[in-house]
C-alpha atoms as a PDB file:
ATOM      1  CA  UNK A   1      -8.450 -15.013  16.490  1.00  0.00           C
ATOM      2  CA  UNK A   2      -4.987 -12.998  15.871  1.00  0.00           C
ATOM      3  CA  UNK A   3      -6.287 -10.309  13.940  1.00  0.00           C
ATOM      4  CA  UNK A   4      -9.777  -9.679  15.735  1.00  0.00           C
ATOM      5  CA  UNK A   5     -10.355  -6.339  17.526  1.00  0.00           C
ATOM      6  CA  UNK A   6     -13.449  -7.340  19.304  1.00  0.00           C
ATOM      7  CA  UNK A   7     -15.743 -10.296  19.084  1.00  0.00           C
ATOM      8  CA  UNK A   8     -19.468 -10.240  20.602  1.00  0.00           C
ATOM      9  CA  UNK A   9     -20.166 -13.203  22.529  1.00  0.00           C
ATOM     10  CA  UNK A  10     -23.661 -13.145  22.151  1.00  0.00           C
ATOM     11  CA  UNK A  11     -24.082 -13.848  18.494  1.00  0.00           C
ATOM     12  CA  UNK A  12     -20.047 -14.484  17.668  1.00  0.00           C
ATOM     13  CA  UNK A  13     -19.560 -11.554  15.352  1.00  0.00           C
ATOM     14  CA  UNK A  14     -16.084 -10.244  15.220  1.00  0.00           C
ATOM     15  CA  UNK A  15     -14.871  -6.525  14.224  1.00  0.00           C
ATOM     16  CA  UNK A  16     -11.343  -7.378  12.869  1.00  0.00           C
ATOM     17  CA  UNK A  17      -8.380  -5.468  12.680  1.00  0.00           C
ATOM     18  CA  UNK A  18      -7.720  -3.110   9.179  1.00  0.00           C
ATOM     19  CA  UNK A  19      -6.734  -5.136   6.549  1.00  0.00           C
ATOM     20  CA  UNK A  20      -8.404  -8.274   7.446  1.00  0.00           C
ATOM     21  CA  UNK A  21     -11.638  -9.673   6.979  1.00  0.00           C
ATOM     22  CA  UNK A  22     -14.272 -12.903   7.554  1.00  0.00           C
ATOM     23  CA  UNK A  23     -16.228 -14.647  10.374  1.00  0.00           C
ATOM     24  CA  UNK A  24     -13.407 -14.911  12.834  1.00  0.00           C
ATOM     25  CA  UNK A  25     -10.801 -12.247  11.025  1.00  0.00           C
ATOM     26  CA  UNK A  26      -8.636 -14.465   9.402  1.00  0.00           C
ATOM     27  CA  UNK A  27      -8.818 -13.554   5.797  1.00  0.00           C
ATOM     28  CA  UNK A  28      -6.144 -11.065   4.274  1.00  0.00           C
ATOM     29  CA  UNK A  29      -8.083  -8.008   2.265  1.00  0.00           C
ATOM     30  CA  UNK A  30      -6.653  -8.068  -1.128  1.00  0.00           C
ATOM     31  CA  UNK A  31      -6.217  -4.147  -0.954  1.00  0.00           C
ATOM     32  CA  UNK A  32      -4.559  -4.997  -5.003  1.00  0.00           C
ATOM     33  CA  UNK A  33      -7.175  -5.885  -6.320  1.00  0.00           C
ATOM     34  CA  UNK A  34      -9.082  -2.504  -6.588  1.00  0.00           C
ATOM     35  CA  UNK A  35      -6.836  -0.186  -9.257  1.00  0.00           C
ATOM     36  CA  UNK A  36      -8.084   2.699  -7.139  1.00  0.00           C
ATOM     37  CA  UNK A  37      -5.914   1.440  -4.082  1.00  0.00           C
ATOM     38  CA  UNK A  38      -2.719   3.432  -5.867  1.00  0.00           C
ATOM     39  CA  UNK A  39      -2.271   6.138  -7.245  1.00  0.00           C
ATOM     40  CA  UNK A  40      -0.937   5.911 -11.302  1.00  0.00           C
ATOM     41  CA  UNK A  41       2.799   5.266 -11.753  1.00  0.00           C
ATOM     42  CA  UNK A  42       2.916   2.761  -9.010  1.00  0.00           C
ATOM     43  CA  UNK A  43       2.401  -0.778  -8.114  1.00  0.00           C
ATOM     44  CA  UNK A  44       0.952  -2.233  -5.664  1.00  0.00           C
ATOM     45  CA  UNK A  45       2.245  -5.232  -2.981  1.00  0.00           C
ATOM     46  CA  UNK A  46       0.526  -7.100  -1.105  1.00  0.00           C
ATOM     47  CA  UNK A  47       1.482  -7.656   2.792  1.00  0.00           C
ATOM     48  CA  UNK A  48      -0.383  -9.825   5.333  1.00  0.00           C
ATOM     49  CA  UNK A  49      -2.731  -7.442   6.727  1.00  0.00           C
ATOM     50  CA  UNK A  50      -1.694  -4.898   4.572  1.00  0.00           C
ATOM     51  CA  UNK A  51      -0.285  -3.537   1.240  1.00  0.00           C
ATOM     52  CA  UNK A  52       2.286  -0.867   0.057  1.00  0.00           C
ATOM     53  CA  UNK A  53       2.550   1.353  -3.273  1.00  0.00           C
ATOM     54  CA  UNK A  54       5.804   1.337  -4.742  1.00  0.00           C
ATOM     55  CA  UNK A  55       6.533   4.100  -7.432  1.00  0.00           C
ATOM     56  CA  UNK A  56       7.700   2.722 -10.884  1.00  0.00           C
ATOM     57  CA  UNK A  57      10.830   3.227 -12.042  1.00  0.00           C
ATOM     58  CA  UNK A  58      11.609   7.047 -13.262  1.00  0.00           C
ATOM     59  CA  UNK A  59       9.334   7.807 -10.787  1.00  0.00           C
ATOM     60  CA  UNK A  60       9.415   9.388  -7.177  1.00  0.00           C
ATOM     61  CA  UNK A  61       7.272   9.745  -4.352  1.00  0.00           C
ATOM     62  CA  UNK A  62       5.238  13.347  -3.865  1.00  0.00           C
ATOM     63  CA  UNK A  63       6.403  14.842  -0.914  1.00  0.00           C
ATOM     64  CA  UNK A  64       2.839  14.648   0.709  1.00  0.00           C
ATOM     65  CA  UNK A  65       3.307  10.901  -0.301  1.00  0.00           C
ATOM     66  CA  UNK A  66      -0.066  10.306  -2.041  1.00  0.00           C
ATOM     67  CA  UNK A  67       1.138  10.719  -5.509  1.00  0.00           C
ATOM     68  CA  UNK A  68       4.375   9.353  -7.655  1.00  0.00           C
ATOM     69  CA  UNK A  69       5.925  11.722  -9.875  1.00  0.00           C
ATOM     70  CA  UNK A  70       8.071  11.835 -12.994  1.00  0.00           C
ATOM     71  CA  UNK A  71      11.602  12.586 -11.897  1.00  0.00           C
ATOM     72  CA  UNK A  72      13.595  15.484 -13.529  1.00  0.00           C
ATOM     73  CA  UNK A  73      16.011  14.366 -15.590  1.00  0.00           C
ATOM     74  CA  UNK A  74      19.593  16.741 -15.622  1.00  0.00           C
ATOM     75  CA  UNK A  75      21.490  16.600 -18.137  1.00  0.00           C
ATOM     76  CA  UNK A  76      25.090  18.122 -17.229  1.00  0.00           C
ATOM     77  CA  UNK A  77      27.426  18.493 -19.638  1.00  0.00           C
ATOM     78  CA  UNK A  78      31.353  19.595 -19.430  1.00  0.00           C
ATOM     79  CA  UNK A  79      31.906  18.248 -16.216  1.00  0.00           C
ATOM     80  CA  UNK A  80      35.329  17.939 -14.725  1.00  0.00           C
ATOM     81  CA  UNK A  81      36.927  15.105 -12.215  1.00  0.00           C
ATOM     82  CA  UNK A  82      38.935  16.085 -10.001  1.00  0.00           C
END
């Protein structure tokens, strides 16, 4: 039982690890499949055990890193290469 924290002997319950799930822990939590798991202007991924928010494109992590936000765009004009 690889991802299984604890496991009572007396009636073979097992408390698994986050991210996983069923009788004996060995059932990946599809953390994707609830919209609520990111925040907008992301997508989610799915990992074994886990899952990670990627921001979109044109869009950048906040710094608190809860959020992804619309990147400024600059527009510089008359530049010169030296």
């Amino acid at each position: 039982m690889a991802h299984t924290s604890e496991c009572k002997t007396n009636n073979g319950s097992c408390i698994c690890e986050p991210g996983w799930t069923g009788k004996t822990c060995n059932e990946d939590v599809k953390e994707c499949n609830n919209e609520a798991t990111c925040s907008s202007n992301s997508t989610c991924i799915e990992a074994n055990g886990s899952f990670e928010c990627i921001c979109n494109r044109g869009f950048k992590r906040s710094l608190l890193g809860s959020k992804c936000l619309g990147m400024m765009r600059f527009h510089i004009s008359n530049c010169v290469h030296l």
